[in-house]
Protein backbone atom coordinates (compact mmCIF):
# COMPACT_ATOMS: atom_id res chain seq x y z
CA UNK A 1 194.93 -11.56 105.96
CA UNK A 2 192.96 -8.40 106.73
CA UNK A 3 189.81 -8.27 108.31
CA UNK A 4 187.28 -5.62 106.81
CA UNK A 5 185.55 -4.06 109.90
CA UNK A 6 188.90 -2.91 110.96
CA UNK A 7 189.28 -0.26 108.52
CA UNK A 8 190.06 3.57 109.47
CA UNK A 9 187.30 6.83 108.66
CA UNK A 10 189.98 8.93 107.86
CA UNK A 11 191.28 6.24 105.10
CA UNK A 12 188.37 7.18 103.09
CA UNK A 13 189.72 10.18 101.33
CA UNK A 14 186.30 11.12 99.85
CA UNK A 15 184.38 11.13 103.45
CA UNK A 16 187.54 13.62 104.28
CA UNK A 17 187.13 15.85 101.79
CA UNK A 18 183.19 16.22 102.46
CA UNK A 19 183.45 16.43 106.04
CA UNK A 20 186.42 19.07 105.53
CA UNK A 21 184.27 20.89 102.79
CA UNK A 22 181.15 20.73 104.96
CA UNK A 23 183.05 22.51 107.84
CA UNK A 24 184.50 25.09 105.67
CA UNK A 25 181.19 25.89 104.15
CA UNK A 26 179.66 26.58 108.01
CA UNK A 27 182.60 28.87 108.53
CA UNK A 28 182.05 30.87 105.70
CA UNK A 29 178.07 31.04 106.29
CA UNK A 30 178.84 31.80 110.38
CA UNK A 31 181.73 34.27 109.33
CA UNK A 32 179.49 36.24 105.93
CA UNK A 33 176.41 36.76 109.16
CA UNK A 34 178.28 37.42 111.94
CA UNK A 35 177.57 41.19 111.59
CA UNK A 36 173.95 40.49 111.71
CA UNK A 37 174.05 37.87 114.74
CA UNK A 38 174.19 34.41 115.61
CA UNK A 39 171.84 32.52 113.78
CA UNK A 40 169.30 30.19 115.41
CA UNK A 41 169.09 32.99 118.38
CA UNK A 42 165.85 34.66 119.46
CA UNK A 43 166.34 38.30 118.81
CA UNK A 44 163.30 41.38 119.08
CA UNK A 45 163.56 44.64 116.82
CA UNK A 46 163.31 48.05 117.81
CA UNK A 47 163.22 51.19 115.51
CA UNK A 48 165.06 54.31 117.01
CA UNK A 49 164.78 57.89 115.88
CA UNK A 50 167.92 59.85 115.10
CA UNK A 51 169.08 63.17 114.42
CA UNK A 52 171.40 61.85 112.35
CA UNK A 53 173.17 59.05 111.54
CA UNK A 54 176.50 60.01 112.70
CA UNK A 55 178.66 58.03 110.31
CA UNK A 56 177.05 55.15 111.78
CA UNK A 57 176.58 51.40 108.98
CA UNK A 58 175.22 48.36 109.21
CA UNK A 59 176.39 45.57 111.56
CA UNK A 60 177.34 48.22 114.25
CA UNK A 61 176.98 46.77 117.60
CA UNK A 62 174.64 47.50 120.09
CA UNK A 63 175.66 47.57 123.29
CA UNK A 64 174.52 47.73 127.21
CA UNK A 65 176.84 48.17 129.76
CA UNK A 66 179.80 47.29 127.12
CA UNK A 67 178.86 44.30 126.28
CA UNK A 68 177.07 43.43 122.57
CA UNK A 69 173.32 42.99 122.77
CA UNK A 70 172.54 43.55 119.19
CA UNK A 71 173.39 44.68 115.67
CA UNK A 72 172.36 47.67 113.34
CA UNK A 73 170.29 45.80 111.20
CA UNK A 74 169.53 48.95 108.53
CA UNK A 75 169.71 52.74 108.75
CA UNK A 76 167.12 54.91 106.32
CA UNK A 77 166.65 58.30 106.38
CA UNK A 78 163.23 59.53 107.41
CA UNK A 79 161.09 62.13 108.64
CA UNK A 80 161.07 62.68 112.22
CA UNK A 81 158.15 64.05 114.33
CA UNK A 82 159.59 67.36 114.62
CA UNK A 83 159.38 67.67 110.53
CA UNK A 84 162.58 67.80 109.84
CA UNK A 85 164.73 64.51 107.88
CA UNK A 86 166.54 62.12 110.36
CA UNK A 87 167.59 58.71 110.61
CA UNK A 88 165.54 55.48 111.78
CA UNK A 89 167.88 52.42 112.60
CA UNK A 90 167.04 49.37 112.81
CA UNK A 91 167.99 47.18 115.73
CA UNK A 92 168.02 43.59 116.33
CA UNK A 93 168.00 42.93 119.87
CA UNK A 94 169.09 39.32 121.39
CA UNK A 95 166.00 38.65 123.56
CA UNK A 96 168.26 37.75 126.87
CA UNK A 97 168.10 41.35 127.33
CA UNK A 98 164.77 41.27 128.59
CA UNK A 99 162.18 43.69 128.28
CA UNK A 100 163.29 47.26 127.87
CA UNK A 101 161.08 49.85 129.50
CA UNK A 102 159.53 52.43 127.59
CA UNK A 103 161.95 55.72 128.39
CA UNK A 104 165.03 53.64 127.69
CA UNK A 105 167.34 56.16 125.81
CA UNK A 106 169.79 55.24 123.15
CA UNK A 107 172.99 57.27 121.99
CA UNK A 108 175.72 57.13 119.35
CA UNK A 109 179.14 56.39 120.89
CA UNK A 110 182.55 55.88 119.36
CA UNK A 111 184.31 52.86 119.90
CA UNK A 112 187.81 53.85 118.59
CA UNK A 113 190.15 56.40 117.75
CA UNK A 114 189.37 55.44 114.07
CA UNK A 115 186.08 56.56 113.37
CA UNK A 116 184.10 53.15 114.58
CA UNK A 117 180.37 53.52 116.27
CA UNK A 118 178.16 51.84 118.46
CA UNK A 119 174.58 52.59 119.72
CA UNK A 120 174.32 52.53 123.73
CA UNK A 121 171.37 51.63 124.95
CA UNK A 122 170.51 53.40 128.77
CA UNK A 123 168.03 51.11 130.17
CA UNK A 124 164.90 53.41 132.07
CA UNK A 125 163.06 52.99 134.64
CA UNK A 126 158.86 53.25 133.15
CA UNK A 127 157.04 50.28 133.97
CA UNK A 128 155.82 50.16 130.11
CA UNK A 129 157.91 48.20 128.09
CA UNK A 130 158.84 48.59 124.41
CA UNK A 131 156.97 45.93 122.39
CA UNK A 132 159.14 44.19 119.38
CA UNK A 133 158.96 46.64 116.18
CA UNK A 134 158.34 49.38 118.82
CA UNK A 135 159.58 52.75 117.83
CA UNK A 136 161.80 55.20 119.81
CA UNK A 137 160.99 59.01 119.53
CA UNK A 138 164.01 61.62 118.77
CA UNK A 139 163.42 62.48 122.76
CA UNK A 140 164.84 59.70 123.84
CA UNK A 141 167.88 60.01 121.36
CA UNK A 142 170.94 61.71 121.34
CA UNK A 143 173.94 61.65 118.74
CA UNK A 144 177.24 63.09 119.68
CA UNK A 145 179.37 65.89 118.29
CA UNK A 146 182.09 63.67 116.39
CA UNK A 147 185.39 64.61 117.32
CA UNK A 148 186.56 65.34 113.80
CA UNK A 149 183.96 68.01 113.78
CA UNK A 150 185.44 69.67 116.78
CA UNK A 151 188.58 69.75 114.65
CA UNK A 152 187.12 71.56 112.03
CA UNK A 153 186.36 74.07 113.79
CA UNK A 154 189.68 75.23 113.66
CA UNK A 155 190.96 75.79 109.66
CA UNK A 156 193.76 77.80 109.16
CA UNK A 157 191.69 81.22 109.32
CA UNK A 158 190.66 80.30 112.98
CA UNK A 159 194.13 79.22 113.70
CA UNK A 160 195.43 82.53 112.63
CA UNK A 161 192.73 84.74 114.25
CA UNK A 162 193.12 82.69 117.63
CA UNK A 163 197.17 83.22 117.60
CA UNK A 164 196.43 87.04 117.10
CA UNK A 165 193.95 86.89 119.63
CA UNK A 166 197.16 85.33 122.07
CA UNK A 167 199.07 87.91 121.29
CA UNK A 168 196.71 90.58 122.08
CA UNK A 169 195.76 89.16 125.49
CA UNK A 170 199.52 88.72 126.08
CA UNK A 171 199.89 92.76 124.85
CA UNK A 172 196.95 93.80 127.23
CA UNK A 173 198.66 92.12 130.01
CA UNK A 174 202.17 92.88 129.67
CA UNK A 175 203.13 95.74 132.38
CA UNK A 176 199.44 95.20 134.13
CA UNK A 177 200.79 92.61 136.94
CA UNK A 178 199.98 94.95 139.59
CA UNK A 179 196.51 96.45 138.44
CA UNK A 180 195.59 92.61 137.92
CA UNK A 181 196.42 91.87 141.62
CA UNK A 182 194.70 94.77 142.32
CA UNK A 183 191.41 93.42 140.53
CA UNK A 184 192.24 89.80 142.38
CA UNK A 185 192.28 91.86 145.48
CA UNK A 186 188.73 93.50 144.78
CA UNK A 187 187.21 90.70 143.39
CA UNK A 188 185.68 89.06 146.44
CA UNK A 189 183.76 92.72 147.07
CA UNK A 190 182.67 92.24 143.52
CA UNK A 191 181.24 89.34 143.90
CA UNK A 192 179.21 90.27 146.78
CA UNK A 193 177.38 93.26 145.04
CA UNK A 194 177.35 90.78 141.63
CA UNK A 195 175.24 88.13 143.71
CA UNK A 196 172.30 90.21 144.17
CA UNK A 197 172.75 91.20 140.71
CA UNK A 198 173.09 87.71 138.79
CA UNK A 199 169.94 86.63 141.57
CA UNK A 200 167.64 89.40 139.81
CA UNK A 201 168.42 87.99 136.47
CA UNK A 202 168.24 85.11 137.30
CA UNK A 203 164.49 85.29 138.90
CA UNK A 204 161.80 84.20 137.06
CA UNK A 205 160.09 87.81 136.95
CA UNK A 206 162.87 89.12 135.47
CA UNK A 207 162.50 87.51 132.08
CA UNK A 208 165.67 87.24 130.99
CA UNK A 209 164.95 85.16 127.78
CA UNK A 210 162.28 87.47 126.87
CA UNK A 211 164.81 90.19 127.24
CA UNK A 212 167.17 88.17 124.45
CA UNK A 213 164.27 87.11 122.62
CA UNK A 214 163.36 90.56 122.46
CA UNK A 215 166.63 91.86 121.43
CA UNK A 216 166.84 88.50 118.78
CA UNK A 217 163.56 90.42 117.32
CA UNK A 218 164.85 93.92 117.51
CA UNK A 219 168.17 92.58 115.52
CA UNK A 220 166.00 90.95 112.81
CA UNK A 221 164.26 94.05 112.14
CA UNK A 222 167.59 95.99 112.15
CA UNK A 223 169.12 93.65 110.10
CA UNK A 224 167.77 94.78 106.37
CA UNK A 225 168.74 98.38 107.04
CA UNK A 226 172.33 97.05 108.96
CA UNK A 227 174.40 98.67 106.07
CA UNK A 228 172.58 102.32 106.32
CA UNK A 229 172.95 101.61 110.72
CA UNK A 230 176.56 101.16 109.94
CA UNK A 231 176.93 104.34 107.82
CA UNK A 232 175.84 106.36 111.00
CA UNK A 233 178.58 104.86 112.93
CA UNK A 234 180.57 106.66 110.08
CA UNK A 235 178.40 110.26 110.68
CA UNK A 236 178.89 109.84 114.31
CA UNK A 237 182.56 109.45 113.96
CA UNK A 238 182.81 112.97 112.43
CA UNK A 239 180.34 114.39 115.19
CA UNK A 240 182.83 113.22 117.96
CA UNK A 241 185.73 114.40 116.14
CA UNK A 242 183.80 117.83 115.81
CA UNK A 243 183.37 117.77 119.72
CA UNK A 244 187.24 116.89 120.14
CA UNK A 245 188.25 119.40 118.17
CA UNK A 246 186.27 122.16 120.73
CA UNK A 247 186.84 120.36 124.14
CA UNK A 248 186.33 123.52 125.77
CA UNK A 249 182.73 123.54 124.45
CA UNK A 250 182.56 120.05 125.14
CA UNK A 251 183.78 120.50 129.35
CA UNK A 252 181.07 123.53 129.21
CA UNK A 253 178.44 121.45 128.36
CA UNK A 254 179.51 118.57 130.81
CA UNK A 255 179.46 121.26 133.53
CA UNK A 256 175.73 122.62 132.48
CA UNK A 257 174.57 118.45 133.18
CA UNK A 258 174.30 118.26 136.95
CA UNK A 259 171.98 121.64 137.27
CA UNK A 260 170.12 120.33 133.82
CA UNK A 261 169.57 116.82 135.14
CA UNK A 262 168.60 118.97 138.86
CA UNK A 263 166.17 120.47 136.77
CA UNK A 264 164.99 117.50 134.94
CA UNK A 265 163.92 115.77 138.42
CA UNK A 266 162.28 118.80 139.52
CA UNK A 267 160.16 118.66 136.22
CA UNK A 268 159.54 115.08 136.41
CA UNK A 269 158.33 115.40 140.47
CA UNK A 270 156.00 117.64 138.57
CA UNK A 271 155.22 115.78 135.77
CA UNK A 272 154.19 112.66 138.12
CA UNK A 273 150.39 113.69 138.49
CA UNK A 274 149.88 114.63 135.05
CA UNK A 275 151.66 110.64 134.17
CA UNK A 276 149.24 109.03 136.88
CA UNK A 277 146.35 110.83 134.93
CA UNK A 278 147.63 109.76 131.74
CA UNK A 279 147.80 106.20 133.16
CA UNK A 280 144.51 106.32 133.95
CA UNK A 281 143.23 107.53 130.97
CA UNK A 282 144.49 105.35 129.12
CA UNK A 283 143.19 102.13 130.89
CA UNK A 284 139.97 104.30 130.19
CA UNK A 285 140.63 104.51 126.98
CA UNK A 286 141.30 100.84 126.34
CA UNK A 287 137.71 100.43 127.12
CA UNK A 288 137.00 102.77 124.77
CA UNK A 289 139.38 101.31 122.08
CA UNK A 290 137.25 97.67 122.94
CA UNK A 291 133.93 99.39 121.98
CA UNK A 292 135.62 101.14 119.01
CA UNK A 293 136.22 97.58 118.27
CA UNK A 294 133.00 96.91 116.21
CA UNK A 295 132.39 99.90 114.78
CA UNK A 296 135.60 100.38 113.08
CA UNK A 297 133.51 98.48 109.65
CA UNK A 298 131.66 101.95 109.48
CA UNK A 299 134.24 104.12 110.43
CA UNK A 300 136.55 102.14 107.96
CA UNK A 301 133.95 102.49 105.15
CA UNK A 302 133.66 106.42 106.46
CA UNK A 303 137.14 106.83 105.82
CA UNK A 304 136.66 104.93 102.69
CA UNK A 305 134.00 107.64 101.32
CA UNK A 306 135.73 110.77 102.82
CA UNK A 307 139.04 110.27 101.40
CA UNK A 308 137.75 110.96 97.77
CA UNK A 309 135.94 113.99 99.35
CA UNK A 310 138.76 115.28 101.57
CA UNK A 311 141.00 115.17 97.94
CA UNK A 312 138.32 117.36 95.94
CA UNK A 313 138.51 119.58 99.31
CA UNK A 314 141.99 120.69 98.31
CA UNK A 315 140.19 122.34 95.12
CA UNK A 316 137.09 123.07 96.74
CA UNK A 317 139.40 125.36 99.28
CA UNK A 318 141.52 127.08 96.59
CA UNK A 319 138.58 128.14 95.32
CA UNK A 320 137.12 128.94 98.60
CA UNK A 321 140.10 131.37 99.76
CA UNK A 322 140.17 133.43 96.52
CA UNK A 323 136.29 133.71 97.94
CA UNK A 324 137.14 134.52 101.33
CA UNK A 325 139.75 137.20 100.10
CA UNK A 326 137.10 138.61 98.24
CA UNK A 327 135.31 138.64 100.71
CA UNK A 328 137.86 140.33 103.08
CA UNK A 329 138.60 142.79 100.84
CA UNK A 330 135.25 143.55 100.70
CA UNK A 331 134.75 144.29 104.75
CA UNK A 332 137.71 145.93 104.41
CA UNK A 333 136.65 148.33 102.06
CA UNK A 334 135.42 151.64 102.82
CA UNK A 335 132.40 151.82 100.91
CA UNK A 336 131.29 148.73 102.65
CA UNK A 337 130.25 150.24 105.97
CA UNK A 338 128.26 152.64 104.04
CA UNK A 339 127.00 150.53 101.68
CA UNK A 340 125.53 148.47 104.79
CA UNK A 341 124.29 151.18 106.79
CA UNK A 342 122.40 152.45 102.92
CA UNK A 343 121.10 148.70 102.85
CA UNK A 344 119.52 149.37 106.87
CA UNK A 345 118.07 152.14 105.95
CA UNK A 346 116.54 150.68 102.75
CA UNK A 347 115.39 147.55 104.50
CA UNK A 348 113.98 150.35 107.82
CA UNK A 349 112.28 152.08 105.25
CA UNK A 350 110.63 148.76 103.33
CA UNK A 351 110.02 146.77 106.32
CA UNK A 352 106.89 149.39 107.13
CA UNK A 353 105.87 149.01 103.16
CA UNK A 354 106.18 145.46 103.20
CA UNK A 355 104.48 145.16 106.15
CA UNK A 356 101.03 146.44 104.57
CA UNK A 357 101.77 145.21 101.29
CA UNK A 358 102.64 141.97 101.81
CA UNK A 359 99.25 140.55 102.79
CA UNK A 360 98.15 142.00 99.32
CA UNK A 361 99.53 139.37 97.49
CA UNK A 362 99.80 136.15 100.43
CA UNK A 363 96.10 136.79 101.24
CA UNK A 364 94.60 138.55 98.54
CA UNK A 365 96.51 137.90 95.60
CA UNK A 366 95.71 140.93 93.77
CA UNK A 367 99.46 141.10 91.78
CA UNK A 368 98.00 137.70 90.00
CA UNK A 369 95.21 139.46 89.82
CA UNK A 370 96.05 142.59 88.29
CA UNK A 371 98.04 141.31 85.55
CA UNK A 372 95.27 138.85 84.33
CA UNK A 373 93.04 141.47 83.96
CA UNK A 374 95.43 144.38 82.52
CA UNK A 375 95.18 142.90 79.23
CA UNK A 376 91.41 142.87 78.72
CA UNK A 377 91.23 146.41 80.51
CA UNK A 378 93.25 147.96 77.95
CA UNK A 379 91.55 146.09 74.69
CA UNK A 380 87.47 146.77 76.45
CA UNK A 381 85.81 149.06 73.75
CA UNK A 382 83.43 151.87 74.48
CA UNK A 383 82.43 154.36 71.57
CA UNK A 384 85.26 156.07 71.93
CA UNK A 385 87.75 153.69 71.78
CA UNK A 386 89.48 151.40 74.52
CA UNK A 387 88.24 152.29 77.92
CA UNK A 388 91.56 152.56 79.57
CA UNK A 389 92.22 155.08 76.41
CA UNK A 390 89.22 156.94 76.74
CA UNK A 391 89.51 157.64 80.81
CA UNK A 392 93.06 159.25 80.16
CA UNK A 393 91.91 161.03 77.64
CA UNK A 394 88.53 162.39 79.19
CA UNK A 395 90.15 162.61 82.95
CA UNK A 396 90.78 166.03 83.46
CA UNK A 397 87.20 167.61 82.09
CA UNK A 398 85.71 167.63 85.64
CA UNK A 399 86.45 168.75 88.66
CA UNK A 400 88.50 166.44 90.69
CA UNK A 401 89.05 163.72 88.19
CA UNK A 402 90.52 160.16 88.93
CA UNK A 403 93.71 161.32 86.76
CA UNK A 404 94.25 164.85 89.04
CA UNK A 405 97.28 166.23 90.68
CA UNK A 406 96.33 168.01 93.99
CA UNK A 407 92.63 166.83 94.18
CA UNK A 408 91.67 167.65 97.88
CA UNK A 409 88.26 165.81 97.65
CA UNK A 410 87.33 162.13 95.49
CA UNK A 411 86.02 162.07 91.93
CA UNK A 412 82.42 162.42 92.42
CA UNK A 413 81.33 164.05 88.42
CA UNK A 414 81.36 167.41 89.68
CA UNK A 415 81.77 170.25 87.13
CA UNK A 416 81.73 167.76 84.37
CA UNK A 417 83.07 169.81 81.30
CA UNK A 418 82.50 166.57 78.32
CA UNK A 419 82.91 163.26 78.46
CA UNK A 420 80.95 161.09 81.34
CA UNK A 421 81.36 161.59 84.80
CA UNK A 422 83.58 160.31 86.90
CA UNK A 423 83.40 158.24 90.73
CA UNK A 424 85.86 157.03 92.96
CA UNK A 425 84.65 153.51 93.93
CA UNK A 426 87.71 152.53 96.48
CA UNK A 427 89.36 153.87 99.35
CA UNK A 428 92.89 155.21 98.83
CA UNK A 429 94.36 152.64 101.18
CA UNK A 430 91.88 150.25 100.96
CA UNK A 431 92.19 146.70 103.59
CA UNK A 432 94.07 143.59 102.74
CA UNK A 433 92.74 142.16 105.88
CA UNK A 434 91.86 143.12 109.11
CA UNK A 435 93.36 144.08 112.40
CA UNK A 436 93.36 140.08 113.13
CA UNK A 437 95.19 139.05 110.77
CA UNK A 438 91.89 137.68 109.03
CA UNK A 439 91.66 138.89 104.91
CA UNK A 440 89.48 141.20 103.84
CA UNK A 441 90.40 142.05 100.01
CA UNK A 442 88.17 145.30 99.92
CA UNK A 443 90.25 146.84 97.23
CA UNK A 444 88.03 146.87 94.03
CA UNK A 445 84.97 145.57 95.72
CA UNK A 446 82.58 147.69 97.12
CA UNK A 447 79.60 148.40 95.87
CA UNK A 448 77.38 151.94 96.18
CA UNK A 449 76.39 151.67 100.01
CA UNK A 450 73.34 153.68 100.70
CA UNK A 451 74.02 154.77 104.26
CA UNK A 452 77.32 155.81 106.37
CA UNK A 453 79.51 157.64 103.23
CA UNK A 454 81.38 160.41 105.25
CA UNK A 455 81.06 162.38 101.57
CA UNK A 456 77.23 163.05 102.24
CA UNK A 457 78.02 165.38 104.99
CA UNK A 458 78.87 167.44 102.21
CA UNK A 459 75.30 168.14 101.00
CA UNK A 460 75.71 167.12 97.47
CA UNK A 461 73.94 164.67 95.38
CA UNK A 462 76.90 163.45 93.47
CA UNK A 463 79.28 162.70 96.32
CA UNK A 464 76.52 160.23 97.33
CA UNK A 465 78.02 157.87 94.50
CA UNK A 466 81.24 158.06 95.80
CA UNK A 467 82.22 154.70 97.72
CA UNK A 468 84.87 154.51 100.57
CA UNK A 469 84.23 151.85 103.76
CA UNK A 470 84.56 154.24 106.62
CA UNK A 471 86.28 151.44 109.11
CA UNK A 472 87.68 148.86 106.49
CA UNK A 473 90.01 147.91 108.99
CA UNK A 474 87.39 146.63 111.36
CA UNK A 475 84.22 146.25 109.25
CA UNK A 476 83.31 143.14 107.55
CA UNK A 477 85.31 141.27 104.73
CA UNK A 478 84.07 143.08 101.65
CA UNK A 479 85.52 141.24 98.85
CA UNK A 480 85.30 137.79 97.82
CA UNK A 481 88.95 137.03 96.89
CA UNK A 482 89.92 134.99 100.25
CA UNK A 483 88.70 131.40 100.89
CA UNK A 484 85.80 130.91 102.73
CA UNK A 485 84.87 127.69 104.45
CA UNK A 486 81.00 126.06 104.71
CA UNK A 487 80.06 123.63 107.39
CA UNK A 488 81.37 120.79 105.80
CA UNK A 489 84.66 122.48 105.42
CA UNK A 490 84.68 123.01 101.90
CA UNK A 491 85.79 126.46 100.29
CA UNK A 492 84.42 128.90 97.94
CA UNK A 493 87.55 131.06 96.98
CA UNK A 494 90.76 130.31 95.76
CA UNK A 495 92.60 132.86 98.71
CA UNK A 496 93.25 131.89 102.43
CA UNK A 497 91.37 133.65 104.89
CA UNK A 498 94.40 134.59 107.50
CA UNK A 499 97.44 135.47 107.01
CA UNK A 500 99.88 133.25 106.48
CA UNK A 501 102.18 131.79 109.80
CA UNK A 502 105.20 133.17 110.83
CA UNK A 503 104.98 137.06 108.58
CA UNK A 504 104.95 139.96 109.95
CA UNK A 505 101.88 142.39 109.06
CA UNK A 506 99.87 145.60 109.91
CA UNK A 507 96.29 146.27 108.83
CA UNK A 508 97.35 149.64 108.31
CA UNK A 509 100.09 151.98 106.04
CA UNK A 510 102.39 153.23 107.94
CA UNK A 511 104.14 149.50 109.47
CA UNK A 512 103.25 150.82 113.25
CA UNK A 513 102.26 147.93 115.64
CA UNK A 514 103.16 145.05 113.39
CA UNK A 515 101.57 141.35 114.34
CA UNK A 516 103.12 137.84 113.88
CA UNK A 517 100.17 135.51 111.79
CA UNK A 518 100.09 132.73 113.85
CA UNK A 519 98.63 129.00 112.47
């Protein structure tokens, strides 16, 4: 008889099969995550900045010191601090690591000759720690040069060019065992003078980098024009063939270098002062240029307005040298010295003229004057017709008429023949002003003074009429033509009463002891 608490769990073929299926199913689920950790463990995550991703996937370990610390959770590209597009990974961390401090550096590594990666993580030394979701710049990253990449390097056309660069070494040394122990031998003393050498480019002051960075400039300004640079190579080719083809020239002109260059110090030893002035003027100058500075808005909008001008110059100065040949031609020419020495004389012999005449019309103003009046003293009627009519046609029935040639005594109705009698009523050269300068305007009016006529010394009647001021030049203004000023200031004529500033008169005919009018 059997008892029923005796009974075996592994007769129950049901409970096997669960238990069996139950195990399985935790060795698929443990196996499927196994790439992104242990489950159940405490892990911290940590994004790090790549240059790239280096062929690196998801579930790569991470590793300290070899052993496995964490997995590559995710890789996405992304843009990096520096602008350009990287890769952030994502890294679960098991949290008995510890704390990492803040420089702690991570780097791609290869596990294996076939192409597998891990991230190393270099633990640093800051007492900051990175906090969990904490991200790592590119600074503290570094991705290797894959070793496949290396091999690239060399395709077949670097293979090739390499094997004909062997063979050309090997050419260049074949036969030269004895000058290259002779360059062994010498190298030590090379050294020695290269030390001093590699020291000054290697000092600071020196600026070696600016030097290449200079050059890197210089090359990207030569590049666009590289293809007509390289055509001069060509030219220059055919110059240096030219001098091969004369070296006798060439060894002449060698020989001339040693007293040129002799020369050439001398010149400079010379030249030395005039560069130290030069130096100095132009540290002057930059001043200058610095106050130039601000003004260069006007002398830009100067330049702005001239240029138009300066291009109608061109014109302006065609036209202006057919004028100046002209006028070349014209002091060239023979007349002109006489025609010049005709115009002084002309000028010598109107200057005196002018001189008297002038104040006739600037003070006086008798050519305004005698042209108003010409018109009514040809149309006033006497009996006998106009006036002006009738005096040319009665002038010459007395003796001494205002119309006679060769009269040695005035008009004064002497041996009157017909017709009325005639009187001379002005001086022949009567005053435009005085010996001052001040006007006088006698000419046309005096009157019939009673007392002081030089004529009366002649003991006739008649030539008591006749009018002339016996010192017009200092007597009394006798006209009223010039402007004459009250007490108030106010004037009665229309004339001024001086002659005018700055011209040149004489009271007198004759242009002796000319006066400047002064205000």
């Amino acid at each position: 008889m059997r008892r029923r608490g005796s009974a075996s769990i592994v007769a129950n073929p049901v409970l096997v099969g669960a238990v069996t299926t139950l195990v399985v199913v935790v060795a698929v689920f443990l196996s499927y995550n196994a790439n992104n950790g242990l489950p159940f463990v405490p892990t911290r995550t940590v994004f790090v900045e790549m240059k790239n991703g280096s062929e690196l996937v998801k579930g790569n370990d991470v590793r300290e010191g070899g052993f496995r610390v964490g997995v590559v959770e995710e890789m996405v590209p992304a843009r990096l601090e520096n602008g350009h597009v990287g890769a952030r990974l994502k890294l679960k961390l098991d949290r008995k690591v510890g704390e990492l401090p803040a420089d702690t550096a991570f780097q791609i590594r290869q596990r294996g000759s076939l192409g597998l990666k891990y991230v190393e993580v270099d633990r640093g030394r800051s007492r900051r720690t990175l906090v969990d979701g904490a991200v790592v710049p590119l600074r503290q990253t570094r991705a290797p040069v894959d070793l496949d990449r290396v091999y690239n390097m060399f395709d077949a056309r670097t293979r090739r060019a390499a094997g004909e660069d062997l063979v050309g070494y090997g050419n260049a040394f074949t036969g030269r065992g004895t000058d290259l122990h002779e360059f062994i031998n010498r190298a030590p003393r090379l050294m020695r003078v290269l030390e001093p050498v590699m020291r000054n480019l290697s000092d600071r002051r020196t600026d070696l980098p600016g030097f290449f960075s200079a050059l890197e400039r210089t090359t990207r300004t030569v590049a666009p024009v590289a293809r007509t640079y390289a055509g001069t190579f060509k030219e220059q080719a055919d110059t240096f063939a030219a001098i091969d083809a004369d070296p006798a020239s060439l060894k002449a002109t060698i020989s001339k270098n040693p007293p040129t260059l002799d020369v050439s110090t001398r010149s400079l030893r010379v030249q030395t002062p005039f560069l130290e002035d030069s130096a100095k003027f132009g540290r002057d100058l930059n001043s200058a240029v610095q106050e130039l500075k601000p003004t260069l808005p006007v002398v830009n909008s100067a330049l702005e307005i001239g240029t138009p001008v300066q291009r109608r110059s061109v014109e302006l100065n065609a036209d202006l040298q057919q004028a100046l040949g002209a006028l070349r031609d014209l002091a060239t020419a023979p007349t002109t010295n006489a025609a010049l020495g005709g115009l002084i004389d002309t000028v010598s012999t109107l200057q005196p003229t002018l001189r008297y005449l002038g104040p006739f019309v600037t003070v006086c103003n008798y050519w305004n004057y005698f042209w108003t009046l010409a018109a009514e003293h040809l149309s006033a009627h006497i009996g006998t017709g106009s006036a002006e009519r009738a005096m040319l046609n009665t002038q010459g029935s007395q003796a001494n008429s205002v119309g006679s040639q060769g009269a040695v005594l005035p008009a004064a109705g002497l041996k009157i023949q017909s017709g009325d009698p005639q009187f001379m009523h002005s001086p022949a050269y009567p005053s435009a002003i005085g010996s001052d300068g001040s006007a006088d305007c006698e000419a046309g009016q005096q009157g019939y003074p009673s007392a002081g006529n030089r004529f009366t010394e002649l003991n006739h009647v008649n030539y008591k009429h006749v009018v002339e001021d016996p010192g017009h030049s200092e007597a009394p203004a006798s006209g009223p033509t010039y402007r004459r000023l009250d007490a108030e200031g106010k004037g009665e004529g229309l004339n001024p009463d001086h002659v005018p500033a700055g011209e040149t008169f004489t009271a007198q005919p004759g242009g002796t002891g000319a006066k400047v009018a002064t205000p």
